[in-house]
N, C-alpha and C. Protein backbone atom coordinates (compact mmCIF):
# COMPACT_ATOMS: atom_id res chain seq x y z
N UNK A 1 14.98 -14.59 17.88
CA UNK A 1 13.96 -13.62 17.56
C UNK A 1 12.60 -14.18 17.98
N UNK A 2 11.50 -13.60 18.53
CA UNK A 2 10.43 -13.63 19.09
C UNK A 2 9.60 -13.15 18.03
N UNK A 3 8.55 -13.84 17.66
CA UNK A 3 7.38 -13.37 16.83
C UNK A 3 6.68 -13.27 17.48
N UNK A 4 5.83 -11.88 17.28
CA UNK A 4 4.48 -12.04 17.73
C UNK A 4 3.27 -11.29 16.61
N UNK A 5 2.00 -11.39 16.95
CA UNK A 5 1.24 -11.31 15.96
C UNK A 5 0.36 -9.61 16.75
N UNK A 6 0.44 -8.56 15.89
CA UNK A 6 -0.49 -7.40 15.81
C UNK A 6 -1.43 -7.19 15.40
N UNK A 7 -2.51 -6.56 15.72
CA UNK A 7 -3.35 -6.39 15.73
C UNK A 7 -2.64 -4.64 14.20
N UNK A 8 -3.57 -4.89 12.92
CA UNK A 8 -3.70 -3.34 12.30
C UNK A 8 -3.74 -2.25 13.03
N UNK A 9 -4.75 -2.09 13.87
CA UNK A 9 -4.86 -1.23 14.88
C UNK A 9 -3.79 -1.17 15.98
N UNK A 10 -3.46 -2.16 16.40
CA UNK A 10 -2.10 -2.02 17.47
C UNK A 10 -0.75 -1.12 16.73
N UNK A 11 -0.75 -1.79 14.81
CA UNK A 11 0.33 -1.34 14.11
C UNK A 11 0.34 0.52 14.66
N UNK A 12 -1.57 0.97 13.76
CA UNK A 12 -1.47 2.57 13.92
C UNK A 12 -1.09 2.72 14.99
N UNK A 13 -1.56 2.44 15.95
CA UNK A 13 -1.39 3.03 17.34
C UNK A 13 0.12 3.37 17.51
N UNK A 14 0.82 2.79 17.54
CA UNK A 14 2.20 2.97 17.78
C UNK A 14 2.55 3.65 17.03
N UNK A 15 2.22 3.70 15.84
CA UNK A 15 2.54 4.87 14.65
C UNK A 15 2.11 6.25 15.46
N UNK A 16 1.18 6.06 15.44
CA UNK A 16 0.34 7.07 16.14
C UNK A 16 1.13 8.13 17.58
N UNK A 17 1.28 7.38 18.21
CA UNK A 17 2.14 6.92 19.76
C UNK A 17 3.35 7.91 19.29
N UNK A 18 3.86 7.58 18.41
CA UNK A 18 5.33 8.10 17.77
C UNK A 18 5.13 9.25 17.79
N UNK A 19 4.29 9.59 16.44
CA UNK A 19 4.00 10.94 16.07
C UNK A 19 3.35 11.64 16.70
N UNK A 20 2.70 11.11 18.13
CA UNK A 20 2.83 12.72 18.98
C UNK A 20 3.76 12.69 19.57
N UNK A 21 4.45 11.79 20.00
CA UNK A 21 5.68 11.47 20.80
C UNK A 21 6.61 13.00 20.29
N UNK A 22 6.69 12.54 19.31
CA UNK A 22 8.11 13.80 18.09
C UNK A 22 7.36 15.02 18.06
N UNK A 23 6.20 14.61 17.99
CA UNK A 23 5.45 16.38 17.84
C UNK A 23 5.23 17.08 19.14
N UNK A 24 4.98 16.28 20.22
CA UNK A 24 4.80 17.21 21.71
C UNK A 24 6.09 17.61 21.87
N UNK A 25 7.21 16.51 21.97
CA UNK A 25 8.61 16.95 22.04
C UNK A 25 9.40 18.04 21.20
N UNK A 26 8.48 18.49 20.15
CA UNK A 26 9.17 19.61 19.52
C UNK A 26 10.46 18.63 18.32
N UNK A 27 10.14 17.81 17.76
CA UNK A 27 11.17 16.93 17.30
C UNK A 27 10.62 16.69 16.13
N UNK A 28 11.59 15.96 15.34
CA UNK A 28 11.40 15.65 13.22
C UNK A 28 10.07 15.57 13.09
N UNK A 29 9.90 16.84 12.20
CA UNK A 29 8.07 16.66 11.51
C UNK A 29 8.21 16.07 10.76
N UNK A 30 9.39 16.08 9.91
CA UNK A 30 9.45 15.11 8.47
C UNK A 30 8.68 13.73 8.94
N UNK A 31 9.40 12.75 10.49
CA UNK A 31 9.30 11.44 10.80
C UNK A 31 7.45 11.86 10.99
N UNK A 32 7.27 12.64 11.94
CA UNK A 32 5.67 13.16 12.48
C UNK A 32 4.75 12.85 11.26
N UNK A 33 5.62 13.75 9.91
CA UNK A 33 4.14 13.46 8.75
C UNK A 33 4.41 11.96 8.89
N UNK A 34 5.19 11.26 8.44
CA UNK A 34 5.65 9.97 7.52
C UNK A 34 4.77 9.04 8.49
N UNK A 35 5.20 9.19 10.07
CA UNK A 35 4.32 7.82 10.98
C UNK A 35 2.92 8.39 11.16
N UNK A 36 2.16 9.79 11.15
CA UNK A 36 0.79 9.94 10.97
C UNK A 36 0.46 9.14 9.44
N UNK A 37 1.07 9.82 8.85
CA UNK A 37 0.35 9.19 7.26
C UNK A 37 0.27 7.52 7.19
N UNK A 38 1.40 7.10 7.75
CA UNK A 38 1.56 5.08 7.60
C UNK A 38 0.00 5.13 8.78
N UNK A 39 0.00 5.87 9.98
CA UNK A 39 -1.08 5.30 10.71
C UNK A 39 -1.89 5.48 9.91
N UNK A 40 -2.30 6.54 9.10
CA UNK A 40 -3.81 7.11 8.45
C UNK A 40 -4.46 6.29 7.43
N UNK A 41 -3.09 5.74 6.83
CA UNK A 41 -3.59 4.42 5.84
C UNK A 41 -4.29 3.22 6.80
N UNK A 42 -3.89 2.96 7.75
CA UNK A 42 -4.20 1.64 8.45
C UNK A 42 -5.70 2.27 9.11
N UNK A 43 -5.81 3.44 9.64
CA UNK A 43 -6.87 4.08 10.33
C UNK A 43 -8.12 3.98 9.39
N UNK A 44 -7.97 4.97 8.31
CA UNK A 44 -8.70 5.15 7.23
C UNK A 44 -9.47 3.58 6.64
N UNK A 45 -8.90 3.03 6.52
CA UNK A 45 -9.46 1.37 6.11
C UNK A 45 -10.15 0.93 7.09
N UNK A 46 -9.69 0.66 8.49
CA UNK A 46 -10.04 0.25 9.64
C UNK A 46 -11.65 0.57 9.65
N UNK A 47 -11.84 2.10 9.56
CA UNK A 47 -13.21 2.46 9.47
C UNK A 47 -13.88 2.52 8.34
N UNK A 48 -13.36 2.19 7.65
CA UNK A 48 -14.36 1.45 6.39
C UNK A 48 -14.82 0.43 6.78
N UNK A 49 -13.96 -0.61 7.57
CA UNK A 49 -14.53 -1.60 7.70
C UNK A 49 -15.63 -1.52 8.43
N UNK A 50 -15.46 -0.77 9.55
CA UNK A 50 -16.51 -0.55 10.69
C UNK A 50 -17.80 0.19 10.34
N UNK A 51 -18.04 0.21 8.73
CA UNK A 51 -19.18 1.25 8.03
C UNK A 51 -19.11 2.87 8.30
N UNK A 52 -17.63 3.04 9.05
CA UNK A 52 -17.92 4.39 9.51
C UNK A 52 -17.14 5.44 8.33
N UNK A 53 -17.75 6.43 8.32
CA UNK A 53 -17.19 7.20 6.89
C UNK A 53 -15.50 7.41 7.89
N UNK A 54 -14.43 8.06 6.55
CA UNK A 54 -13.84 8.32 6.84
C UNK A 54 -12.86 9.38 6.82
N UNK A 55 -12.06 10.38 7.01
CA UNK A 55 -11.98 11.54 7.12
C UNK A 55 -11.87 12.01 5.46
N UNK A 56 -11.54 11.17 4.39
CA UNK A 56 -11.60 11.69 3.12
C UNK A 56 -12.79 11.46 2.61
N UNK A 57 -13.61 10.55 2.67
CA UNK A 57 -15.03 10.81 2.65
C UNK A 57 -15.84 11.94 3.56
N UNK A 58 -15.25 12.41 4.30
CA UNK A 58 -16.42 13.42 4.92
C UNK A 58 -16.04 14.72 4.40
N UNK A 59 -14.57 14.92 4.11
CA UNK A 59 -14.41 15.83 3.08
C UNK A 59 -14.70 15.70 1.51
N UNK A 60 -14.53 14.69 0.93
CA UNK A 60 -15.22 14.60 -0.05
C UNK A 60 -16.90 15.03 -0.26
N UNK A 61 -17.11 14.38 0.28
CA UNK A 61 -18.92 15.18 0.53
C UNK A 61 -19.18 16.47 0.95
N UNK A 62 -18.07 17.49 1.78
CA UNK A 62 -18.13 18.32 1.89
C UNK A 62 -18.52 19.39 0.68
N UNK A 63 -17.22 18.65 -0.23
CA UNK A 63 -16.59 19.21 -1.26
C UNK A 63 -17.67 19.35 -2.49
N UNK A 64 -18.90 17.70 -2.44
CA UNK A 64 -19.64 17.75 -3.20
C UNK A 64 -21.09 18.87 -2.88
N UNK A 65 -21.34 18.85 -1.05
CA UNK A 65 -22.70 19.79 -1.33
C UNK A 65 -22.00 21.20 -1.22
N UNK A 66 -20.81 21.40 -1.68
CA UNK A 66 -20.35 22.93 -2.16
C UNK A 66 -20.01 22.97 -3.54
N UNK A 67 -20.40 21.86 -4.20
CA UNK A 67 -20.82 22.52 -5.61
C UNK A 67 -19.29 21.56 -6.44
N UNK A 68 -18.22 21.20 -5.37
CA UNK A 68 -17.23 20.08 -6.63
C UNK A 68 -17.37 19.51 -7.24
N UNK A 69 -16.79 18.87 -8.27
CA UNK A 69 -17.31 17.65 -9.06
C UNK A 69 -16.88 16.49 -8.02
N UNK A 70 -17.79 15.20 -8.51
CA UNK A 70 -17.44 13.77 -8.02
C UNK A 70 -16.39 13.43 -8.40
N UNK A 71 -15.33 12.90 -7.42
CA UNK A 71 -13.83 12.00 -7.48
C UNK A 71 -14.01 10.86 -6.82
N UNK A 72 -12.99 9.94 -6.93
CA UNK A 72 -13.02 8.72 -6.45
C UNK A 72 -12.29 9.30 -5.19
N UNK A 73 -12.55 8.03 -4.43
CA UNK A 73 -11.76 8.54 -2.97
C UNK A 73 -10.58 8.92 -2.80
N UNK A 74 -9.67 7.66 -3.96
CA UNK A 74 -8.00 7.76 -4.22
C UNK A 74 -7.94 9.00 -4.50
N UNK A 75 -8.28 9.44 -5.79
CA UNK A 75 -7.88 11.01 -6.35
C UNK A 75 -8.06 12.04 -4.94
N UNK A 76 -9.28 12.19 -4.16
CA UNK A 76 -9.51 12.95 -3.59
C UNK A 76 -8.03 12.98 -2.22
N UNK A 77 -8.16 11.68 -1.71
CA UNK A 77 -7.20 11.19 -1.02
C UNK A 77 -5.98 11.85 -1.23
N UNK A 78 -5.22 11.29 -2.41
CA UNK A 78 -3.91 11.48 -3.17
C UNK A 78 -3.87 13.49 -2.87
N UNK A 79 -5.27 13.81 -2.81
CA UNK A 79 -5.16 15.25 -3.17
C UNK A 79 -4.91 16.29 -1.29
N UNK A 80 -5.50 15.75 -0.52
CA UNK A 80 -5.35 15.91 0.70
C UNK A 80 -4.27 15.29 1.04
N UNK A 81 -3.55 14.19 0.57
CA UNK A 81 -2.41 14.23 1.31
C UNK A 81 -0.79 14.65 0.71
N UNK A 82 -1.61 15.26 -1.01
CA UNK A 82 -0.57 16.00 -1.35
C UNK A 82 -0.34 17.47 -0.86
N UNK A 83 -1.24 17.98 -0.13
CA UNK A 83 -1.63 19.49 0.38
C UNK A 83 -0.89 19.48 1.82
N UNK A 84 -1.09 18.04 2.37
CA UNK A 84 -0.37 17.72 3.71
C UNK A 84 1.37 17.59 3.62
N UNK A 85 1.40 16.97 2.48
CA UNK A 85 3.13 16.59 2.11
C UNK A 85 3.17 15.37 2.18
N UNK A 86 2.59 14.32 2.97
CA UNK A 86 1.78 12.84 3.35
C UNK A 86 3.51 12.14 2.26
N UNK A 87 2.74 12.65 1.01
CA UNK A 87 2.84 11.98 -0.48
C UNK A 87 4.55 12.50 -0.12
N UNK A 88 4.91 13.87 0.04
CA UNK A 88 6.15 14.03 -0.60
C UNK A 88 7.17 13.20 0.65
N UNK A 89 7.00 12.71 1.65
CA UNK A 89 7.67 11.99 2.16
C UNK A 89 7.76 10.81 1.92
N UNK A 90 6.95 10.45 1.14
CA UNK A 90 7.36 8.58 0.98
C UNK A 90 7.92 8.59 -0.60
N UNK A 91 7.26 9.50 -1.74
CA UNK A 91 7.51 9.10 -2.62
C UNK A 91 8.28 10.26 -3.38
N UNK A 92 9.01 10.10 -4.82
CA UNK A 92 9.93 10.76 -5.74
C UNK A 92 9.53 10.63 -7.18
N UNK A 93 9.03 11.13 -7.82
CA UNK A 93 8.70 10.92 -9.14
C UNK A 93 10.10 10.87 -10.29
N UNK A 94 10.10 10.37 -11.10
CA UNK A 94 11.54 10.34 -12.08
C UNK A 94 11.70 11.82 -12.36
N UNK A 95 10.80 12.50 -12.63
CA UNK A 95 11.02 13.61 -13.50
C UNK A 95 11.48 15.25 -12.47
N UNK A 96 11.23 14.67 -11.17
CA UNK A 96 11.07 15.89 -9.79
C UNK A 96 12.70 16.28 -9.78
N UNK A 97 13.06 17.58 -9.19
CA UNK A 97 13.95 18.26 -9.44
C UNK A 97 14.82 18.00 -7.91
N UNK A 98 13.74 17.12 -6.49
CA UNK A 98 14.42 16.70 -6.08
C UNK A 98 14.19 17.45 -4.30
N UNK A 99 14.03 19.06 -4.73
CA UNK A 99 12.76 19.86 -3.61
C UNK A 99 11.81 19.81 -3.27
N UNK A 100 11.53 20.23 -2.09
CA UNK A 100 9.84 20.36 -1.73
C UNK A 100 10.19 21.70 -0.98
N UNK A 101 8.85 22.14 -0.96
CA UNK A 101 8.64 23.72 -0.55
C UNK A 101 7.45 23.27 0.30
N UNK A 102 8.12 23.42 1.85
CA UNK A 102 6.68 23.33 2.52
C UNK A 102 7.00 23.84 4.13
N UNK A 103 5.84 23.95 4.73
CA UNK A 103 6.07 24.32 6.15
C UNK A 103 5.99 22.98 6.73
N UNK A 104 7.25 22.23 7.85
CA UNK A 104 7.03 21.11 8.27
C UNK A 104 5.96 21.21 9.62
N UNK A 105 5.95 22.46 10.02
CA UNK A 105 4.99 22.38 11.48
C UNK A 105 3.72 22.42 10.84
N UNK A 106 2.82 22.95 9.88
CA UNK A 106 1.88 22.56 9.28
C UNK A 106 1.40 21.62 8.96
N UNK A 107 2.20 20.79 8.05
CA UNK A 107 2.08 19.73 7.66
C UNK A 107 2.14 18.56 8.82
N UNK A 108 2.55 18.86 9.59
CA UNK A 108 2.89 17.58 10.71
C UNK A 108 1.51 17.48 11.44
N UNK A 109 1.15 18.52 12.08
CA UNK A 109 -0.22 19.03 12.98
C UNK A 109 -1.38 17.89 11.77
N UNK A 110 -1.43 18.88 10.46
CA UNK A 110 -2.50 18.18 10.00
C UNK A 110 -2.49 16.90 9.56
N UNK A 111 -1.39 16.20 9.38
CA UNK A 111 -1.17 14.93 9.04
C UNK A 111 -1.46 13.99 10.42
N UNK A 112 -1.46 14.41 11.41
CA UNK A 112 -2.09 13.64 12.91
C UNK A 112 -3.14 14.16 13.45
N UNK A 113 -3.41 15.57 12.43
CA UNK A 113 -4.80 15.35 12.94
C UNK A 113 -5.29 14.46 11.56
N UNK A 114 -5.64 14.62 10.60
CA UNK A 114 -5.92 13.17 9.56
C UNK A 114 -6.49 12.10 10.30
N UNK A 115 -4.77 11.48 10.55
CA UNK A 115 -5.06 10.71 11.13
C UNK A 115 -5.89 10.27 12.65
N UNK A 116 -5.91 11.12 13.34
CA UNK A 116 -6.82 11.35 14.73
C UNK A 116 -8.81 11.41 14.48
N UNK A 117 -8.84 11.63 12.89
CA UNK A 117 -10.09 11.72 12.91
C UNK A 117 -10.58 10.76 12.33
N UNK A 118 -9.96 9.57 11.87
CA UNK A 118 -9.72 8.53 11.55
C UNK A 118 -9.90 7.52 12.44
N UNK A 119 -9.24 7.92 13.98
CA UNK A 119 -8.99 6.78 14.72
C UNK A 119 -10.30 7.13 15.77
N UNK A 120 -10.43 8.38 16.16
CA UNK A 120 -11.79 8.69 16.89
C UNK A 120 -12.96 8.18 16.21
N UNK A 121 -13.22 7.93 14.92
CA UNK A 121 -14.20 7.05 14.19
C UNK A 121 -14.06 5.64 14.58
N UNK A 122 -12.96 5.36 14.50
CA UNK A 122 -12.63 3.83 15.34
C UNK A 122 -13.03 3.49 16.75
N UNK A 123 -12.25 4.31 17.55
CA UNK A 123 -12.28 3.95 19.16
C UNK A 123 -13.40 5.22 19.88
N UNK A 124 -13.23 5.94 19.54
CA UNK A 124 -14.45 6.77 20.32
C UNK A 124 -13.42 8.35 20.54
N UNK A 125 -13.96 9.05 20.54
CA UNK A 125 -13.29 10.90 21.60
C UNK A 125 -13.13 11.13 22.38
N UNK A 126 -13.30 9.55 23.40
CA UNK A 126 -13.70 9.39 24.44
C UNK A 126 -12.20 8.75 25.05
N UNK A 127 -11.32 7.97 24.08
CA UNK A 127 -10.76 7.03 24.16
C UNK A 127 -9.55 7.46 24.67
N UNK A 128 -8.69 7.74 25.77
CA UNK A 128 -7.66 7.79 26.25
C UNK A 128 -6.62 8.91 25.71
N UNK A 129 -6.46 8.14 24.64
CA UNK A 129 -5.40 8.40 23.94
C UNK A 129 -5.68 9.50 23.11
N UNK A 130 -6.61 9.91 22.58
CA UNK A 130 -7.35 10.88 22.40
C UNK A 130 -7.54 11.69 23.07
N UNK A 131 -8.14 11.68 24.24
CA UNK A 131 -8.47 12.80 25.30
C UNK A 131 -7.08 13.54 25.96
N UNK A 132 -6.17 12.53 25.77
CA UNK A 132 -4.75 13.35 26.05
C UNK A 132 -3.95 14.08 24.85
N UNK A 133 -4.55 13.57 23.38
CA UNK A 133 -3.80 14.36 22.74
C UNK A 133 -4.15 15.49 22.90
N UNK A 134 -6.01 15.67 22.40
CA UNK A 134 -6.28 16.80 22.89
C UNK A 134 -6.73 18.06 23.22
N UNK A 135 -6.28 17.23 24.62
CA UNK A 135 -6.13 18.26 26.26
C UNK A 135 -4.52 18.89 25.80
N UNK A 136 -3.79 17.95 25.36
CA UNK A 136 -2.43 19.09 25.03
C UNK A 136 -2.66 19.93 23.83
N UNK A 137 -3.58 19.70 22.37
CA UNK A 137 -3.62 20.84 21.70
C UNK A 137 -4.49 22.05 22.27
N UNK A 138 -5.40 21.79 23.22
CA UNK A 138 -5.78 22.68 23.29
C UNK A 138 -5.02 23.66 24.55
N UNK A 139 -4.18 22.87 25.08
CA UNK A 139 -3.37 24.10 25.74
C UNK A 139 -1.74 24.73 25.20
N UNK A 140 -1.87 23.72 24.00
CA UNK A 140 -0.72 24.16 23.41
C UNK A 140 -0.57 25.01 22.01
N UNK A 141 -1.56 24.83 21.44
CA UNK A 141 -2.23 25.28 19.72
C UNK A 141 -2.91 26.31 19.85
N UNK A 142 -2.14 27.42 18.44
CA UNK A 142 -2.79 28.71 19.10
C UNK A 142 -4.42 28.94 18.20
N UNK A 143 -5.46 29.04 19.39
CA UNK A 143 -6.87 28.69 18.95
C UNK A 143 -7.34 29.64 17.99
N UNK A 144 -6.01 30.91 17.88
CA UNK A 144 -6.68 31.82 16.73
C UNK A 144 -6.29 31.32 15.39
N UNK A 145 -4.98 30.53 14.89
CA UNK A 145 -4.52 29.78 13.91
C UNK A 145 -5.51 28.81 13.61
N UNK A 146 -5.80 27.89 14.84
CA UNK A 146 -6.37 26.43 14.50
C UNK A 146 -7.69 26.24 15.15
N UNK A 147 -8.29 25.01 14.79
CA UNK A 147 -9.70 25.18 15.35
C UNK A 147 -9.47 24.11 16.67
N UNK A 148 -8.74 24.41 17.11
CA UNK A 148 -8.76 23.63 18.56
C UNK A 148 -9.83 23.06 19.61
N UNK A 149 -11.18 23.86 19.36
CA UNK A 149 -12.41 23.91 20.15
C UNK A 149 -13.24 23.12 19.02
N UNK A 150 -12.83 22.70 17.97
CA UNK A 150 -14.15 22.02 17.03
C UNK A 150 -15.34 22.60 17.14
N UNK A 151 -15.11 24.05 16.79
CA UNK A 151 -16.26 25.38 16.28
C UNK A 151 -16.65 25.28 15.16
N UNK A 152 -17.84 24.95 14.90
CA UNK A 152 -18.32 25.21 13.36
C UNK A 152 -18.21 26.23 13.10
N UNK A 153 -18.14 27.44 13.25
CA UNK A 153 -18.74 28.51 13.10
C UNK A 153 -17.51 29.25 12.87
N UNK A 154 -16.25 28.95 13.32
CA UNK A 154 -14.76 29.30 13.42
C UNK A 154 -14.19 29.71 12.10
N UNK A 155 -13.38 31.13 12.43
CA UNK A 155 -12.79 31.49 11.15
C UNK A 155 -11.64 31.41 11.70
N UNK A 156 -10.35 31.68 11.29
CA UNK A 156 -9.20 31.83 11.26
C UNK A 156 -8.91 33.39 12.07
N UNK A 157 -8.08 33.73 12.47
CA UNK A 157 -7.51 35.47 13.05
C UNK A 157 -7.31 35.78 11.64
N UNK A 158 -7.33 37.11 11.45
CA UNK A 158 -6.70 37.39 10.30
C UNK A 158 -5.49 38.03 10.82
N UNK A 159 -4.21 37.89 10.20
CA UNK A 159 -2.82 38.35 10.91
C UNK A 159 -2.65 39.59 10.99
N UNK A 160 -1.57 39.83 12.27
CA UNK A 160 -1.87 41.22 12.76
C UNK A 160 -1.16 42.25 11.85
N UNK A 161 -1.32 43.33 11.03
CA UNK A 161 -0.64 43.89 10.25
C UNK A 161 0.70 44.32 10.49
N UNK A 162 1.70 44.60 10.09
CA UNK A 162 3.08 45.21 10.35
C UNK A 162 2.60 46.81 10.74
N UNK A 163 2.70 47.37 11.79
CA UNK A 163 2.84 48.56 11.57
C UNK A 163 3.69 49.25 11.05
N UNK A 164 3.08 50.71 10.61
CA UNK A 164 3.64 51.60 9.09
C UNK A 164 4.62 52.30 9.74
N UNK A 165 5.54 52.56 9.41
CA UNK A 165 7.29 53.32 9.78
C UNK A 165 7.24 54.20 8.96
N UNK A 166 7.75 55.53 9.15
CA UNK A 166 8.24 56.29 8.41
C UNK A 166 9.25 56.39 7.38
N UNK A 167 10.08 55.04 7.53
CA UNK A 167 11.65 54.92 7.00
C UNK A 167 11.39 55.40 5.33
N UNK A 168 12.32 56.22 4.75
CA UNK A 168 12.95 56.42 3.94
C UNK A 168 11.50 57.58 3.29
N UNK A 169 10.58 58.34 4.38
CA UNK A 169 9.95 59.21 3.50
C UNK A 169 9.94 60.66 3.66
N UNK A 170 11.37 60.58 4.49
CA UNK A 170 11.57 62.12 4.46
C UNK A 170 11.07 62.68 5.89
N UNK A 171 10.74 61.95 6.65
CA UNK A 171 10.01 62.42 7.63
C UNK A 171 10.91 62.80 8.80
């Protein structure tokens, strides 16, 4: 066996690496959340160190000049990556029935992006690996769902209604 020594950042990266790997390929979101979230922990710290805020701090502050109360980062944290699923892939509480109810293509997208805004605080938007992820969301992600263009100003489509049938009114 060969040891060699990594760099934290080399760890995400490959985490990273993975989880678009499985996500461009159309492959396990379950693995997609699980290796975004292991990168996001290593990411998220990384730029602490570097004084640079980090994606739960910039939502946290969001949260505060719209009127939330103050949380610690963990709580806030714990709370974004229970909304992601982050949490329901690594961990099981004694008392849980054992389900989760969630969309995995949702959860996967935002759990690398998380982590992507994390690592662009690190290396730059500029940085390779970045500029190729993306150049593929934005030709692959539909821009009326997601904010693909990083629009402030961006709302969501609102979905297209079912059109109305006559069935069962006599008509």
């Amino acid at each position: 066996m060969t040891v060699k020594e990594y760099t934290r950042l080399q760890l995400a990266e490959y985490q990273l690496d993975a989880a678009f790997g499985l996500f461009i390929a159309g492959r396990d979101r379950f693995s997609v959340i699980t290796l975004a979230g292991a990168a996001d922990v290593i990411l998220s710290q990384l730029a602490l160190n570097k004084d640079k805020s980090n994606f739960t701090d910039d939502l946290m502050q969001e949260a505060i000049q719209n009127g939330a109360a103050e949380r610690t980062r963990a709580e806030h944290g714990r709370e974004i990556n229970d909304v992601l699923f982050i949490n329901d892939m690594k961990h099981m509480d004694k008392d849980e029935d054992g389900l989760v109810e969630m969309d995995p293509e949702e959860s996967a997208l935002g759990a690398i992006m998380k982590a992507l805004v994390n690592y662009i605080a690190i290396v730059g938007r500029e940085h390779e690996r970045v500029r190729l992820f993306l150049l593929w969301v934005s030709k692959n992600i539909d821009p009326k769902k997601y904010n693909v263009n990083n629009d402030p100003d961006w709302k969501p489509s609102e979905p297209e209604a079912e059109p109305a049938t006559n069935e069962g009114k006599g008509a």
